[in-house]
Protein backbone atom coordinates (compact mmCIF):
# COMPACT_ATOMS: atom_id res chain seq x y z
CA UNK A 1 87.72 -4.44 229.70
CA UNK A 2 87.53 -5.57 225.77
CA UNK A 3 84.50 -5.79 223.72
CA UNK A 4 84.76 -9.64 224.03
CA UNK A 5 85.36 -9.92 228.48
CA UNK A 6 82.28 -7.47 227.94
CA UNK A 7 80.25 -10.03 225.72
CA UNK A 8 80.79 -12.28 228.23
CA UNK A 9 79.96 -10.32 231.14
CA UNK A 10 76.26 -10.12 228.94
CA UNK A 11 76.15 -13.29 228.82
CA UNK A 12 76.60 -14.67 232.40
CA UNK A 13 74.01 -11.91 233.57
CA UNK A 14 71.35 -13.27 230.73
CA UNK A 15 72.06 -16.93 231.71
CA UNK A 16 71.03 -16.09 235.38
CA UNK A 17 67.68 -14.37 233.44
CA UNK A 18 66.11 -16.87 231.10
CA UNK A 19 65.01 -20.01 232.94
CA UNK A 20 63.18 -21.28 230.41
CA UNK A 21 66.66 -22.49 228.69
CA UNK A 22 66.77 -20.07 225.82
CA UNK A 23 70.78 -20.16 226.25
CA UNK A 24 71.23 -23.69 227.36
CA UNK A 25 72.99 -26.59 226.20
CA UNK A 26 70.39 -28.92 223.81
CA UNK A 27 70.74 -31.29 226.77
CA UNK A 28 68.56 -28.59 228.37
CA UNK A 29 64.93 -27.33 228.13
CA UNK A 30 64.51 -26.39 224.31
CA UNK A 31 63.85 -22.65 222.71
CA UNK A 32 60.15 -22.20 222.55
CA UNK A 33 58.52 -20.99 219.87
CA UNK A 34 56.55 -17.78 220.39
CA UNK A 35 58.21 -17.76 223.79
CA UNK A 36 58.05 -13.86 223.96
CA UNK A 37 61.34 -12.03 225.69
CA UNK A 38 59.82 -8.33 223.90
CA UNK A 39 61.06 -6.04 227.19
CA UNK A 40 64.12 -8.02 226.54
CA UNK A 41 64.36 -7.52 222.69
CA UNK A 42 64.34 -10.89 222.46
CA UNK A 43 61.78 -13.59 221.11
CA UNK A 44 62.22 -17.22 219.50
CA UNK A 45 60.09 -18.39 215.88
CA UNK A 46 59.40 -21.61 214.59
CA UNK A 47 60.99 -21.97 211.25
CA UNK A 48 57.98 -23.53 209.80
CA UNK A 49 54.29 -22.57 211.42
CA UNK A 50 53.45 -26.12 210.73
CA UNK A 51 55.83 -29.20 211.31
CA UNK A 52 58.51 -29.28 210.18
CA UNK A 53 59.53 -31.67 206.93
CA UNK A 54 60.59 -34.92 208.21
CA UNK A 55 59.51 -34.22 211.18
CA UNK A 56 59.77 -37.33 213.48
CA UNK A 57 57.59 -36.17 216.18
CA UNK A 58 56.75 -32.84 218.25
CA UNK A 59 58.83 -32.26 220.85
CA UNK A 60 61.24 -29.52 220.69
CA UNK A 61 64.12 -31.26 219.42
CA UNK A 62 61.81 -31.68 216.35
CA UNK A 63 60.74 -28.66 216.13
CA UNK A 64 63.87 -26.08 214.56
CA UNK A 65 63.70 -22.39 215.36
CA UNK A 66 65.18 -19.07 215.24
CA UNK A 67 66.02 -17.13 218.58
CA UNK A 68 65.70 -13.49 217.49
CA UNK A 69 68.03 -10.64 218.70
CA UNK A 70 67.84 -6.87 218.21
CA UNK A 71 70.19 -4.27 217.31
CA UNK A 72 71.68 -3.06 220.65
CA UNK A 73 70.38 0.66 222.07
CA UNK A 74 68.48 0.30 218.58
CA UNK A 75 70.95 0.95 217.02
CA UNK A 76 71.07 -0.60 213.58
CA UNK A 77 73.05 -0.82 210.52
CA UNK A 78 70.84 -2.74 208.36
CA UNK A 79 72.91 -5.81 208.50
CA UNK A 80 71.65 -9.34 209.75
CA UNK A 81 73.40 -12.64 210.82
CA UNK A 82 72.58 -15.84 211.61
CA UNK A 83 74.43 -18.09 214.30
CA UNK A 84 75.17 -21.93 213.87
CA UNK A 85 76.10 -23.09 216.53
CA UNK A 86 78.13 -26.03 216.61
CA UNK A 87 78.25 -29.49 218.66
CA UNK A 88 79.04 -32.53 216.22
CA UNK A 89 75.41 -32.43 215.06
CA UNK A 90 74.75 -34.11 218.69
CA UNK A 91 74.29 -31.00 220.31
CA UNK A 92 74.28 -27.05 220.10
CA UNK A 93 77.15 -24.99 222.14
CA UNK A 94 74.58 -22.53 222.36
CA UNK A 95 76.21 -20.31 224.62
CA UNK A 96 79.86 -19.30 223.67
CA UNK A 97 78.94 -20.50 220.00
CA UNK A 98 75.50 -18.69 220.29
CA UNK A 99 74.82 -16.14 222.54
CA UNK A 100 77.89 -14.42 222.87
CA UNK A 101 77.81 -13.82 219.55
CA UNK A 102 74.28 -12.87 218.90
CA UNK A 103 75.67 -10.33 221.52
CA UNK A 104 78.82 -9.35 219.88
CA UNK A 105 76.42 -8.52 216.78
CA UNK A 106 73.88 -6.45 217.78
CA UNK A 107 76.54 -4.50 220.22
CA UNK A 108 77.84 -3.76 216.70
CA UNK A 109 74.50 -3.19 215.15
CA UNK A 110 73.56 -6.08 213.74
CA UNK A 111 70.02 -7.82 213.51
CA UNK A 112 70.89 -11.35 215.40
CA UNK A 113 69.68 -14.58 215.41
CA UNK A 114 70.33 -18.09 216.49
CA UNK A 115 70.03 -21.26 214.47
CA UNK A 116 68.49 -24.64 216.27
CA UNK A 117 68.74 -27.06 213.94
CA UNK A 118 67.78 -30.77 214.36
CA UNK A 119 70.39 -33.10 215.11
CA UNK A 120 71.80 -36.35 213.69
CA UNK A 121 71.95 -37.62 217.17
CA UNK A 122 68.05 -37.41 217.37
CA UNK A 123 67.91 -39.36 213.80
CA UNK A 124 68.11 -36.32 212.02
CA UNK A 125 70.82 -37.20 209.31
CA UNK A 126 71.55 -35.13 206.59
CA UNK A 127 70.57 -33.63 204.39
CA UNK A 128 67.54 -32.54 207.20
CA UNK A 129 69.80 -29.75 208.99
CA UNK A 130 70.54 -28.11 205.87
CA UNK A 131 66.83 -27.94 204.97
CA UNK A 132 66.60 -26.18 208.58
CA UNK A 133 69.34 -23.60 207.13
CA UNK A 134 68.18 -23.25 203.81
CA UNK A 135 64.84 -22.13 206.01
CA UNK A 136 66.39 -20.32 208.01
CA UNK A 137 68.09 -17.73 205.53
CA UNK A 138 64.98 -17.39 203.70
CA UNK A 139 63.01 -16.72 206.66
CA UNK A 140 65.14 -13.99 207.59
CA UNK A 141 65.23 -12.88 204.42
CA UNK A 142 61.48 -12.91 203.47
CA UNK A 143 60.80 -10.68 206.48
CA UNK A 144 63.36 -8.37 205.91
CA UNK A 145 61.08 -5.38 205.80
CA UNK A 146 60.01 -6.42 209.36
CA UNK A 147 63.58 -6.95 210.79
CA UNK A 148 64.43 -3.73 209.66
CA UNK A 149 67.49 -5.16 207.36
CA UNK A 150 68.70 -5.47 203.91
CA UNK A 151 67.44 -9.14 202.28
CA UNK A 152 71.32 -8.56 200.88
CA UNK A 153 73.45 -8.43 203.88
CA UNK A 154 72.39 -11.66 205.69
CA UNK A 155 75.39 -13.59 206.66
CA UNK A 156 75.75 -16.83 208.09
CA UNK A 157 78.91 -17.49 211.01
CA UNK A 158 78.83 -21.37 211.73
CA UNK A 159 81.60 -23.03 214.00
CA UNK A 160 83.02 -26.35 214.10
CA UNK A 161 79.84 -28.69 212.54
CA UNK A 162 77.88 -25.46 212.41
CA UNK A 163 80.31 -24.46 210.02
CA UNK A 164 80.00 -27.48 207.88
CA UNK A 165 76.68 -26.54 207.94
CA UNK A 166 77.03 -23.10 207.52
CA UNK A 167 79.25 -23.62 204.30
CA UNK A 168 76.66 -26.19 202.81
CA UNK A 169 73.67 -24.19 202.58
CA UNK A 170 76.16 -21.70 201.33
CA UNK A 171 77.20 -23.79 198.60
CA UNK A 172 74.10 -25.68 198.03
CA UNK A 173 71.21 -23.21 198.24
CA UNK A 174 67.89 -22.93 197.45
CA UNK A 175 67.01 -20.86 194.41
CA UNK A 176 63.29 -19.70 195.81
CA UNK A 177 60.18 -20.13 194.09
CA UNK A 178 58.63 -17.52 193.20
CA UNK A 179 55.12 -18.33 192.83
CA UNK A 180 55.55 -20.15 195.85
CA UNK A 181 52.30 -20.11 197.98
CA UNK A 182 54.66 -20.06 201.15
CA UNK A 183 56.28 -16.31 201.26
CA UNK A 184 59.29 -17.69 202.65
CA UNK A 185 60.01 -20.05 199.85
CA UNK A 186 59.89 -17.39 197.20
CA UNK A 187 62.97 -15.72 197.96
CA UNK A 188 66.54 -17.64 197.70
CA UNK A 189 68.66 -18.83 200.81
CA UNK A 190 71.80 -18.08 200.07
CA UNK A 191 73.76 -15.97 202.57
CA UNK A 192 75.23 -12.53 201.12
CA UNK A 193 78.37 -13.49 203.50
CA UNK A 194 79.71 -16.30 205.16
CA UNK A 195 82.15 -16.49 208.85
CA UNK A 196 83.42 -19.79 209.69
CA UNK A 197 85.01 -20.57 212.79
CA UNK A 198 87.02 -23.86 213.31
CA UNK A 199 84.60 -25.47 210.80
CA UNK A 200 84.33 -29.32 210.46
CA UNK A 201 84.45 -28.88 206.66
CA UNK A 202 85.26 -32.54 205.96
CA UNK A 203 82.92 -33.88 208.48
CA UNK A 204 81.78 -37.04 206.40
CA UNK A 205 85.35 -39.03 206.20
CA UNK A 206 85.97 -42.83 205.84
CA UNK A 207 88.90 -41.40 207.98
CA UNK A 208 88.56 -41.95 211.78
CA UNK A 209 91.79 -40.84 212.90
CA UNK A 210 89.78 -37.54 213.35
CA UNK A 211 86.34 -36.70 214.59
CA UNK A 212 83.72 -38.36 211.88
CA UNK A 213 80.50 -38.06 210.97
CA UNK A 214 80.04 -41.18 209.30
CA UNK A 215 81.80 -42.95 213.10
CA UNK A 216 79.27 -41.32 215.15
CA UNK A 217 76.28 -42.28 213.14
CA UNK A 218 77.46 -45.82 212.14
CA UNK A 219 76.77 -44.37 208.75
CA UNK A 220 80.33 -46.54 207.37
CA UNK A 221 78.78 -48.21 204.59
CA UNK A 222 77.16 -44.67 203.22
CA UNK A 223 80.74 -42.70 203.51
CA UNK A 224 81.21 -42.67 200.22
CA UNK A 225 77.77 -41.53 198.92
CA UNK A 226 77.77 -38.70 201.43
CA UNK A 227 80.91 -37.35 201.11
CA UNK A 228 80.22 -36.93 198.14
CA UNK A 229 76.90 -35.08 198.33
CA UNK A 230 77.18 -33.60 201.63
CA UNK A 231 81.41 -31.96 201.30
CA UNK A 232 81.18 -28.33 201.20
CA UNK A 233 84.42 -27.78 199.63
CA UNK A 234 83.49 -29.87 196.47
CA UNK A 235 80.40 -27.64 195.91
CA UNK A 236 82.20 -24.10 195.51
CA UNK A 237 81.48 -21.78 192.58
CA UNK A 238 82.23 -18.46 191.65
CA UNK A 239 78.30 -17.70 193.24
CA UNK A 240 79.78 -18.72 196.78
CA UNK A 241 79.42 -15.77 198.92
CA UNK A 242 82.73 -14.06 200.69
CA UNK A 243 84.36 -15.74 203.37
CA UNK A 244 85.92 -15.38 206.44
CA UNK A 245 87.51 -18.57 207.71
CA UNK A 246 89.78 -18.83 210.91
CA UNK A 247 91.42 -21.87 212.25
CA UNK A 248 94.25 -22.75 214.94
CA UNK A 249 97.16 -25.21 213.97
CA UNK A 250 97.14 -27.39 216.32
CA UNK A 251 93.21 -27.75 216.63
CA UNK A 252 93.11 -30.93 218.41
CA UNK A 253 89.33 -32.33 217.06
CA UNK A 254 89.19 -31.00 213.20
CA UNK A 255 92.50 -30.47 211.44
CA UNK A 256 93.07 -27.07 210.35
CA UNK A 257 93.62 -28.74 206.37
CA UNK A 258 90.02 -29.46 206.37
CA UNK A 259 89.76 -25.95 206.30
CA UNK A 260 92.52 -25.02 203.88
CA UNK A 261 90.50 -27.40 201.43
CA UNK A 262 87.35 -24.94 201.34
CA UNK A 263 89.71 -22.24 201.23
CA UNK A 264 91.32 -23.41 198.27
CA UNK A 265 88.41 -23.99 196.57
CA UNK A 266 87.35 -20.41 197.41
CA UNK A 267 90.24 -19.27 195.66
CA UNK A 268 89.94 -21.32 192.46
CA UNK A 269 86.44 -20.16 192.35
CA UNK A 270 87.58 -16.74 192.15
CA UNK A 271 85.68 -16.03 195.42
CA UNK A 272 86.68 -13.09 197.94
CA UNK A 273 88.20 -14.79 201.12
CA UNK A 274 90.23 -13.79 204.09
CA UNK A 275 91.56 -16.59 205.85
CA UNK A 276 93.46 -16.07 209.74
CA UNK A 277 95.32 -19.72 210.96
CA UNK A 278 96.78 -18.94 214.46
CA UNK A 279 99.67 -21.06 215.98
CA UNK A 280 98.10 -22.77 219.11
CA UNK A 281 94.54 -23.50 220.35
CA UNK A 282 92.04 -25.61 221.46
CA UNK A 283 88.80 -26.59 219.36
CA UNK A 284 85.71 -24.72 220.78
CA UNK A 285 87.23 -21.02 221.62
CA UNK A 286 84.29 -19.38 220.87
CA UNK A 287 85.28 -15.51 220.85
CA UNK A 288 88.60 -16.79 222.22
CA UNK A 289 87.31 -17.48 225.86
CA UNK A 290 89.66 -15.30 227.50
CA UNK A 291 92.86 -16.14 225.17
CA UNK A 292 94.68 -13.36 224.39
CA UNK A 293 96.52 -14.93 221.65
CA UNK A 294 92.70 -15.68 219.81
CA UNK A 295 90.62 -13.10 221.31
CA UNK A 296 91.78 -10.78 218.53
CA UNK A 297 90.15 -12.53 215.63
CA UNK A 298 87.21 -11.17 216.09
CA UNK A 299 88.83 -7.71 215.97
CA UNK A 300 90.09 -9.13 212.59
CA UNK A 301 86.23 -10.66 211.27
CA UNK A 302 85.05 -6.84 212.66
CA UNK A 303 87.52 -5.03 209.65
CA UNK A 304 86.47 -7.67 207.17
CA UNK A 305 83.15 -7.22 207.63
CA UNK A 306 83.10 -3.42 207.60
CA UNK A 307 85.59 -3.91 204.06
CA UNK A 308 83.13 -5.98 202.98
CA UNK A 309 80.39 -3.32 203.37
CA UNK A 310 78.05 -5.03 205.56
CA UNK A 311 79.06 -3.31 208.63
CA UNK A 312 77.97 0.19 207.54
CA UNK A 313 76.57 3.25 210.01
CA UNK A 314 74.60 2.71 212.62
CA UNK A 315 71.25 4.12 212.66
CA UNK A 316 67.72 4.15 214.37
């Protein structure tokens, strides 16, 4: 059985456990915050103790939170990562772009945790999901101390528009303010690594001949002005954290040049980044779903991160 088949197996045994929809769909009954899995070694954290900004009401799809994983056998190695899952900003694929990952990571020793961020498709347009990142990072990182981790090994992994995302806050951060009465907005947000999977880099397109952002959200007559505030690859400096960046071909939903863009740009910037384009696939593989021509790029994201550093010994 590989690591990934055993992932799964995880995962279909804690779907069957949590009834209260911590790994469902966003169609389903929301993460709660201070919903209190301890004997499970998980728990789930509002991202603000107040509302949120631009918060539209209280329900839980206005309300974004963290879903907390430990290290597995507590084991650690001082790393932490932070899962966006992705779903056209209309939803969250929370499972095989969220749990099974949170579960790859802490098998491997990471801290885990997974990002719900509001969605455009509950009239939360940008730029409100990347405040929700931003947060996000620099709530991890402010309570590093208590996680156990290094504030500078926090990566991000995003897939398909949690990628977009994922790359934005990576390229637009905030700096942290450090006389901030808020301890979470003195520190910065930007990741110390970032892993994107599939990512729908050039979401916001005048183009409709793919999947589009400004299509889905009748946003047409805005294109412009948010392509050009909200495209990650036009944002890249030499600050940009290293990247991992995988992509199939013939991915069917975003074209694999979106990708190549941001990778480009990586490389102009002078920034470290491996980047792993398989033949054939389907958008949405996840760990590679039992496809044994993409189940190994995780195997490959496993030697980049330990090359990187950020995958160092494990330890109690």
């Amino acid at each position: 059985m590989s690591i990934n088949q055993f992932v799964r197996c995880l995962v279909l045994v804690a779907s069957g456990i949590f009834g209260s929809g911590m790994v469902a769909a966003q169609s389903a009954p929301c993460p709660t915050a201070g919903e209190n899995n301890g004997f499970l070694g998980i728990e789930t954290i509002r991202l603000w103790p107040g509302d949120a900004p631009q918060a539209k009401g209280k329900q839980c799809q206005d309300i974004p939170t963290l879903t907390v994983f430990e290290p597995a056998y507590g084991m650690s190695n001082g790393s932490a990562v932070i899962v966006v899952p992705g779903g056209s900003y209309k939803n969250l694929a929370s499972v095989h772009e969220g749990r099974e990952l949170a579960d790859w990571f802490t098998i491997h020793g990471f801290r885990a945790f997974i990002l719900q961020y509001r969605l455009s498709s509950n009239g939360y347009l940008l730029p409100v999901p990347l405040l929700d990142a931003r947060r996000a990072i620099q709530l991890v990182r402010a309570r590093a101390n208590d996680y156990h981790i290094d504030p500078n090994r926090i990566g991000l992994l995003g897939f398909s528009a949690g990628g977009h995302l994922a790359a934005l806050a990576s390229v637009q951060p905030a700096p942290g303010t450090p006389d901030a009465e808020d301890p979470t907005e003195r520190v910065p947000s930007r990741p110390n690594f970032l892993m994107l999977a599939y990512p729908w880099i050039g979401a916001i397109s005048a183009d409709t001949s793919h999947l589009s952002y400004c299509k889905e959200f009748n946003l047409t007559d805005r294109c412009e002005e948010l392509r050009k505030a909200y495209s990650p690859d036009l944002f890249v400096t030499k600050e940009t954290p290293p990247t991992f960046w995988f992509h199939t071909t013939d991915d069917p939903v975003v074209p694999v040049e979106q990708g190549l863009r941001f990778y480009e740009a990586l490389l102009k910037a002078g920034v470290p980044a491996e980047a792993h384009i398989f033949a054939h696939g389907p958008h949405g593989v996840g760990l590679g779903r039992g496809d044994a021509a993409l189940e190994p790029w995780s195997v490959l994201l496993e030697s980049w991160l330990r090359a990187q550093g950020f995958m160092g010994p494990l330890h109690r």
